[in-house]
C-alpha atoms as a PDB file:
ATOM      1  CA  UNK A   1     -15.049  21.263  -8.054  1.00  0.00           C
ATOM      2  CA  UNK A   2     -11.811  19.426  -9.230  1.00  0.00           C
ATOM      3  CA  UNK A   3      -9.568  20.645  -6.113  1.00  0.00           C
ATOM      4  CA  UNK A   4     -12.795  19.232  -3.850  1.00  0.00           C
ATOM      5  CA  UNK A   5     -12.261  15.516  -5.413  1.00  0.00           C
ATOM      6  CA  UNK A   6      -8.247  16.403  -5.413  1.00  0.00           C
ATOM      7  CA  UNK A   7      -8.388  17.075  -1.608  1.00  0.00           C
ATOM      8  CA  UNK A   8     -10.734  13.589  -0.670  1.00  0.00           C
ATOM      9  CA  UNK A   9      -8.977  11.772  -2.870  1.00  0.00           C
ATOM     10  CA  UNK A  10      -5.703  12.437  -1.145  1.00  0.00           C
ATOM     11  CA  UNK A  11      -7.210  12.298   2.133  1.00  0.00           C
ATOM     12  CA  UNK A  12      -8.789   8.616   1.165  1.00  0.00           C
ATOM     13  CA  UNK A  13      -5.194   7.147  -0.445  1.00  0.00           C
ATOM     14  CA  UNK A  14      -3.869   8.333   3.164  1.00  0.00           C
ATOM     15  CA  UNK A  15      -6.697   6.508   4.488  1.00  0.00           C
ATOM     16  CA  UNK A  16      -5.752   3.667   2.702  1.00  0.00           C
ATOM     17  CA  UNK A  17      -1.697   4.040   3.177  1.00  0.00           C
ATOM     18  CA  UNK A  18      -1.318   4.618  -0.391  1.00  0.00           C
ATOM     19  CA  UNK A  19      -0.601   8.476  -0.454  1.00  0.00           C
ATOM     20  CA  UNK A  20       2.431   9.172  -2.344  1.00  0.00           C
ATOM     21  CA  UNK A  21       2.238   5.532  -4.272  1.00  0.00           C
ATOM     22  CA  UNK A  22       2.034   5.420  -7.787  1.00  0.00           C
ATOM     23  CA  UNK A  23      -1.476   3.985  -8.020  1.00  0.00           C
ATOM     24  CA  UNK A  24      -2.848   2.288 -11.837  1.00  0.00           C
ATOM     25  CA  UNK A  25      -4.780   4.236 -13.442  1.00  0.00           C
ATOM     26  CA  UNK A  26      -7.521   1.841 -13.430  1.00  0.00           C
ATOM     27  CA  UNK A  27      -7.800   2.704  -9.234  1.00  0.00           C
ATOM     28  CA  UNK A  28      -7.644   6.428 -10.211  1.00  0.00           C
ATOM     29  CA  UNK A  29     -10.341   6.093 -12.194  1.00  0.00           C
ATOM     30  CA  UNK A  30     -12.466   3.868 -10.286  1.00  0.00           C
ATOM     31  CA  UNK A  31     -12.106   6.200  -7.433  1.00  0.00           C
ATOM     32  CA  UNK A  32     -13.366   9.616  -9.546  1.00  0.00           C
ATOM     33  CA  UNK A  33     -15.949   7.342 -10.988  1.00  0.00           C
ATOM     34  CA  UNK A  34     -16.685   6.779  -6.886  1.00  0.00           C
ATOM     35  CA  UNK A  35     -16.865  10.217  -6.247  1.00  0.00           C
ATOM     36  CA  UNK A  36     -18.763  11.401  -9.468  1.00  0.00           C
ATOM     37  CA  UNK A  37     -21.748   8.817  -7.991  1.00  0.00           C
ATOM     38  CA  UNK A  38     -21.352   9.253  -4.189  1.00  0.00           C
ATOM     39  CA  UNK A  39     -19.571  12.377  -3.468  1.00  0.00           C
ATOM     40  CA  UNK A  40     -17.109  12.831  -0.387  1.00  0.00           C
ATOM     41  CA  UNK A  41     -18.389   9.578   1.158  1.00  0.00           C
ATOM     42  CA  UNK A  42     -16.750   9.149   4.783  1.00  0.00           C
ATOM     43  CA  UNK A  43     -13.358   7.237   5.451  1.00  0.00           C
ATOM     44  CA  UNK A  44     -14.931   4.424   6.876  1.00  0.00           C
ATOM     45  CA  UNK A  45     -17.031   4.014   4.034  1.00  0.00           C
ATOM     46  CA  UNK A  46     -14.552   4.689   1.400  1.00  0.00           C
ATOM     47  CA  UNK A  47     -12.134   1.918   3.206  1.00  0.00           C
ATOM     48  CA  UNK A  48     -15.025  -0.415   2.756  1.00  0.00           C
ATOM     49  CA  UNK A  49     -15.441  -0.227  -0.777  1.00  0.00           C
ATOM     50  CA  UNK A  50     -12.028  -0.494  -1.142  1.00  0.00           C
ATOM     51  CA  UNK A  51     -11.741  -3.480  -0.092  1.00  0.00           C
ATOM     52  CA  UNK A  52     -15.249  -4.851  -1.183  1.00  0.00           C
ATOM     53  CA  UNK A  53     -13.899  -3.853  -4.451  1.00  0.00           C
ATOM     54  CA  UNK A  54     -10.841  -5.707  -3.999  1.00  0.00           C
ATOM     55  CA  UNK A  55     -12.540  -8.912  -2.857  1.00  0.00           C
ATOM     56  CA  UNK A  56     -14.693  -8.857  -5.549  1.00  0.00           C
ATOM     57  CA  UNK A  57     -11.952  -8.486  -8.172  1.00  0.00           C
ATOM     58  CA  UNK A  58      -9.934 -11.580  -5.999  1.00  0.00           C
ATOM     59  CA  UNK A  59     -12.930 -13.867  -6.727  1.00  0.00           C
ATOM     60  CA  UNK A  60     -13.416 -13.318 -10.064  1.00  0.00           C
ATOM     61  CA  UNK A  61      -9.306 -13.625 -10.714  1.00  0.00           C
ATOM     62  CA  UNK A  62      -9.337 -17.342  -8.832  1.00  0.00           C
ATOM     63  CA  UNK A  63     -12.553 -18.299 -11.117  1.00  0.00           C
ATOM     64  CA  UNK A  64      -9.898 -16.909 -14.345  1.00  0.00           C
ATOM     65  CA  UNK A  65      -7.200 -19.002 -12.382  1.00  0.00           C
ATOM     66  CA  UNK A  66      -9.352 -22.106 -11.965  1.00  0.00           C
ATOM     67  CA  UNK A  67     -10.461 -22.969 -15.238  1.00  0.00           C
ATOM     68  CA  UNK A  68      -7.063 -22.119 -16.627  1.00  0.00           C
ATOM     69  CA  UNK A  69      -5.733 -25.047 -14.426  1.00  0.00           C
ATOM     70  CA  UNK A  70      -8.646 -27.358 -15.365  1.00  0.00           C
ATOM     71  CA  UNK A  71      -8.541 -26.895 -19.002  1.00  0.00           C
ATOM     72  CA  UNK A  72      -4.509 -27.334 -18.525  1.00  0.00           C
ATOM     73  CA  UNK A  73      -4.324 -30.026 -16.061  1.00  0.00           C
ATOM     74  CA  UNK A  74      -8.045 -31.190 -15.304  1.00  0.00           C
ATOM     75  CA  UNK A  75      -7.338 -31.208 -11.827  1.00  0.00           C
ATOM     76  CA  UNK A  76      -9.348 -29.055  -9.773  1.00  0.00           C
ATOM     77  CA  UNK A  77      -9.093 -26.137  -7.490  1.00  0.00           C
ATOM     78  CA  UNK A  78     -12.494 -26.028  -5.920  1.00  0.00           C
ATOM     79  CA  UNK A  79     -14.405 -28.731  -3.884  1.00  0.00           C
ATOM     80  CA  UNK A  80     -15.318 -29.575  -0.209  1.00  0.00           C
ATOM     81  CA  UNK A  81     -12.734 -28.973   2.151  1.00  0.00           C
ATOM     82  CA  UNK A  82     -10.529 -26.438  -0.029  1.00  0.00           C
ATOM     83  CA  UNK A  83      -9.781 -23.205   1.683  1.00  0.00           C
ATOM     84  CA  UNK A  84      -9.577 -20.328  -1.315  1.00  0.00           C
ATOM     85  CA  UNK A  85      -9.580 -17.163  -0.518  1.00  0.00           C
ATOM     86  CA  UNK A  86      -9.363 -15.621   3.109  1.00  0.00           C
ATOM     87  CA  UNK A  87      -9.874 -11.978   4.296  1.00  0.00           C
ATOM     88  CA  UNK A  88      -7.772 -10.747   6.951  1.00  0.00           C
ATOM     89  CA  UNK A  89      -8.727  -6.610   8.454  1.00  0.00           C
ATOM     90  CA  UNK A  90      -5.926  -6.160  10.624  1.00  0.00           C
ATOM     91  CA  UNK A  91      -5.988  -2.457  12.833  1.00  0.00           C
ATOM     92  CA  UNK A  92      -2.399  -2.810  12.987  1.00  0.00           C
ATOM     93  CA  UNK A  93      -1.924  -3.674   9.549  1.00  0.00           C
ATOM     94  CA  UNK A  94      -4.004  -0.418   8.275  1.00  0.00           C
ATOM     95  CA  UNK A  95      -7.607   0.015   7.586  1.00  0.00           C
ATOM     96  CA  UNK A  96      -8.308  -1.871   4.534  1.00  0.00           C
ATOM     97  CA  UNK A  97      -8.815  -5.220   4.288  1.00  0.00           C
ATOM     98  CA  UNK A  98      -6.570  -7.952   2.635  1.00  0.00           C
ATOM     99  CA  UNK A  99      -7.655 -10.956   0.449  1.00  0.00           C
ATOM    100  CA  UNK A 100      -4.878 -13.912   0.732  1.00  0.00           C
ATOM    101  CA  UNK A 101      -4.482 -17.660  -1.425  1.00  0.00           C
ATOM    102  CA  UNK A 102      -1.760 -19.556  -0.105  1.00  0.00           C
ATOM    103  CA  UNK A 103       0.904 -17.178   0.600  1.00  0.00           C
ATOM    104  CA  UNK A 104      -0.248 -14.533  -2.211  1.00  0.00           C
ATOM    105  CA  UNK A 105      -1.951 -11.315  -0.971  1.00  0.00           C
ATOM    106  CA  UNK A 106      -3.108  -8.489  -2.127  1.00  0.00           C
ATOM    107  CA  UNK A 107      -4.772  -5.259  -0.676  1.00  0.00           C
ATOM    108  CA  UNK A 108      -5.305  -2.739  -3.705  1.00  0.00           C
ATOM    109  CA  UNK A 109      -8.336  -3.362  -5.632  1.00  0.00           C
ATOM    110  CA  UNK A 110      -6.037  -3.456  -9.431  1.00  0.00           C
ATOM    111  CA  UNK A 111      -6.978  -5.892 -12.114  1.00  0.00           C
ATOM    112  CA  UNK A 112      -3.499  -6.681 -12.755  1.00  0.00           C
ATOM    113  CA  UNK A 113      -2.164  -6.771  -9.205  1.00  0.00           C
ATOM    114  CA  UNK A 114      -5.187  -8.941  -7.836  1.00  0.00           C
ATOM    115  CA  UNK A 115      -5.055 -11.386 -10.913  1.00  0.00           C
ATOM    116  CA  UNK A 116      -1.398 -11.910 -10.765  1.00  0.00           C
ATOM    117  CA  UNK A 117      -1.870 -12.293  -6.627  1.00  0.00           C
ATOM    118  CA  UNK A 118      -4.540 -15.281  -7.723  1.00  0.00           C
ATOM    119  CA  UNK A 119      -2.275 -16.904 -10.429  1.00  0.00           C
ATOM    120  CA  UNK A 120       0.471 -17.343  -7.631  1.00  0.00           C
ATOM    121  CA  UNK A 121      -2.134 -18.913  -5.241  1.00  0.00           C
ATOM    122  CA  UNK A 122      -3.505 -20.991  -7.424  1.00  0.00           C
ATOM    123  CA  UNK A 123       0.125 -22.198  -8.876  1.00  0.00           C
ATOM    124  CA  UNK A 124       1.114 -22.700  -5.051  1.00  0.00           C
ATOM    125  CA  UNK A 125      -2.052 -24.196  -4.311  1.00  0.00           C
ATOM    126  CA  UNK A 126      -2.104 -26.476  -7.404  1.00  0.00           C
ATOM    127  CA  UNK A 127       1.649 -27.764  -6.282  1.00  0.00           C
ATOM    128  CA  UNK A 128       1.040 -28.108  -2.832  1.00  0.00           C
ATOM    129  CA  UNK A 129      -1.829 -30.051  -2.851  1.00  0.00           C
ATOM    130  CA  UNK A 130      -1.762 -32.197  -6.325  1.00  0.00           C
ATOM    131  CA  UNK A 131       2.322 -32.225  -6.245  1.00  0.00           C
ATOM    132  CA  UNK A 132       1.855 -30.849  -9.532  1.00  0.00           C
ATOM    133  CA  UNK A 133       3.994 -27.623 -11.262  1.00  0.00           C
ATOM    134  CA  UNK A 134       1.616 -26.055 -13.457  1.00  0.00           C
ATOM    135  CA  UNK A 135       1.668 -24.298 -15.823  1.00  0.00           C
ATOM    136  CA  UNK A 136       4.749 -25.565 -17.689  1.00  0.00           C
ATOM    137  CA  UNK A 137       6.710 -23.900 -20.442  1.00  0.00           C
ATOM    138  CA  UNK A 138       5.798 -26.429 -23.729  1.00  0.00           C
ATOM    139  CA  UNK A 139       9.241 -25.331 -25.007  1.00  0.00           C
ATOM    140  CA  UNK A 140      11.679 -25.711 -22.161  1.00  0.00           C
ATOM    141  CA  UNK A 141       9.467 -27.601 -19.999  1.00  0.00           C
ATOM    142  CA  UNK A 142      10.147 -25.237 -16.812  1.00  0.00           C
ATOM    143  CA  UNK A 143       7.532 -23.919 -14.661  1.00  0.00           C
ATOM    144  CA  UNK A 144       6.107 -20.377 -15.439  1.00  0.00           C
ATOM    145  CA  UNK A 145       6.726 -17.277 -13.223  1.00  0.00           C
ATOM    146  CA  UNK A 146       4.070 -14.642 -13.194  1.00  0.00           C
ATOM    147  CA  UNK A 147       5.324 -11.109 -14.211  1.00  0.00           C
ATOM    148  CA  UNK A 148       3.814  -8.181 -16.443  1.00  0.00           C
ATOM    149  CA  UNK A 149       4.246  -6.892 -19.685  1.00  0.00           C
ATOM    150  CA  UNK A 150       2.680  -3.406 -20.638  1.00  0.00           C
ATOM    151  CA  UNK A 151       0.210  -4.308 -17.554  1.00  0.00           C
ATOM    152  CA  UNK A 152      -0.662  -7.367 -18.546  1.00  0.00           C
ATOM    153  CA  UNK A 153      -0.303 -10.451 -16.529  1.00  0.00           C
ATOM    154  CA  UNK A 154       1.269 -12.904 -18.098  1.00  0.00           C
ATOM    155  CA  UNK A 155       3.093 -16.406 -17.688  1.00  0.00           C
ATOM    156  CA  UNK A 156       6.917 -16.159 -18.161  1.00  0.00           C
ATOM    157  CA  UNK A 157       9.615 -19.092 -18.987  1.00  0.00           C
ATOM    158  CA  UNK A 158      13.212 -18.693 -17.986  1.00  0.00           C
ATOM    159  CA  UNK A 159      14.493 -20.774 -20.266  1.00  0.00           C
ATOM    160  CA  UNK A 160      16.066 -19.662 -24.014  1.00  0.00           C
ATOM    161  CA  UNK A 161      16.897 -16.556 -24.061  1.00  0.00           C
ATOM    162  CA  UNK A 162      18.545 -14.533 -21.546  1.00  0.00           C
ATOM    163  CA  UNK A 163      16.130 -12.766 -19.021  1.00  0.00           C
ATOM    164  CA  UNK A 164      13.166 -15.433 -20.568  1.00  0.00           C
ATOM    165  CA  UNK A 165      10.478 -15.585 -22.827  1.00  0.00           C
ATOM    166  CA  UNK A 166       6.746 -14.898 -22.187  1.00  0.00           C
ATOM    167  CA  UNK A 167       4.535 -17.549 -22.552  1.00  0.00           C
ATOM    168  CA  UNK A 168       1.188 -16.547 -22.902  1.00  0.00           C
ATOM    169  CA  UNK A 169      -1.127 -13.782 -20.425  1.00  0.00           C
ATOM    170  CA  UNK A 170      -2.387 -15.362 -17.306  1.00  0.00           C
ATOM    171  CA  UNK A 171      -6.115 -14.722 -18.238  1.00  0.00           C
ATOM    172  CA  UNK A 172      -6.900 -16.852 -21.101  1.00  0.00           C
ATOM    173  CA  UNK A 173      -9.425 -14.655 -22.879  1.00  0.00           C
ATOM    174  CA  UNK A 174      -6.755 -12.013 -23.493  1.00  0.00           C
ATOM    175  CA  UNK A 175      -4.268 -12.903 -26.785  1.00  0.00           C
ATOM    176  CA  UNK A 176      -0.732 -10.773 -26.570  1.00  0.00           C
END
């Protein structure tokens, strides 16, 4: 039964264009989790929850992202006129779907990847339109860069020491 899954998964990551990429875990899983409730669902089908997946996981990151910036800087991210998050399926581009903010995009359906892929929308939306840089390092008072550590998105500083400082994860809810 295991080589069955082993054989549509790698014919789905080809699918996707991500054969041969190191994928998280958390994708891995999510896709034997697939299988174990739908079986060897079609291409077409897998492509589509793929990226359903991924837009999903986009609008929940901006809603993280938002209320980070209000409870920062009270200013808002949401309202009448504001255009969040787009979806672009592009044949030529390959056959799954990706969810762009600002110049940020992202096309695999990761926690990590899709939240860090908000944070920088947000940040570039939040300075673009209120001429605001947010968020700031308290310390050094620099604008953050988003990065990893162990997986998890975080906020980093350049300032201090050499090769910077983290400042705190980009998802309040989580402590490091």
């Amino acid at each position: 039964m295991m080589s069955n899954f082993s054989d549509w998964q790698d014919r789905m990551l080809r699918a996707v264009w991500r054969h041969g990429e190191r994928l998280p875990e958390e994708v891995l899983t999510w896709m034997a989790e697939l299988y174990g409730e739908r079986g060897e669902i079609p291409e077409a089908e897998f492509c589509d929850s793929w990226t359903a997946r991924t837009f999903s996981m986009a609008r929940s990151a901006f809603e993280t992202v938002s209320k980070s910036v209000e409870q920062d800087i009270g200013k808002a991210t949401t309202g009448d006129g504001f255009t969040y998050l787009t979806y672009v399926r592009d044949p030529e581009m390959g056959p799954v779907g990706e969810v762009h903010i600002k110049s940020a995009q992202v096309s695999t359906p990761d926690s990590a990847d899709v939240l860090c892929a908000m944070a920088e929308g947000v940040q570039e939306f939040v300075m673009s339109h209120h001429r605001v840089t947010w968020p700031v390092c308290g310390e050094h008072n620099r604008g953050l860069h988003v990065d990893h550590v162990h997986e998890t998105p975080v906020w980093t500083c350049t300032g201090g020491t050499p090769g910077g400082h983290v400042v705190r994860a980009i998802d309040p809810a989580v402590h490091l």
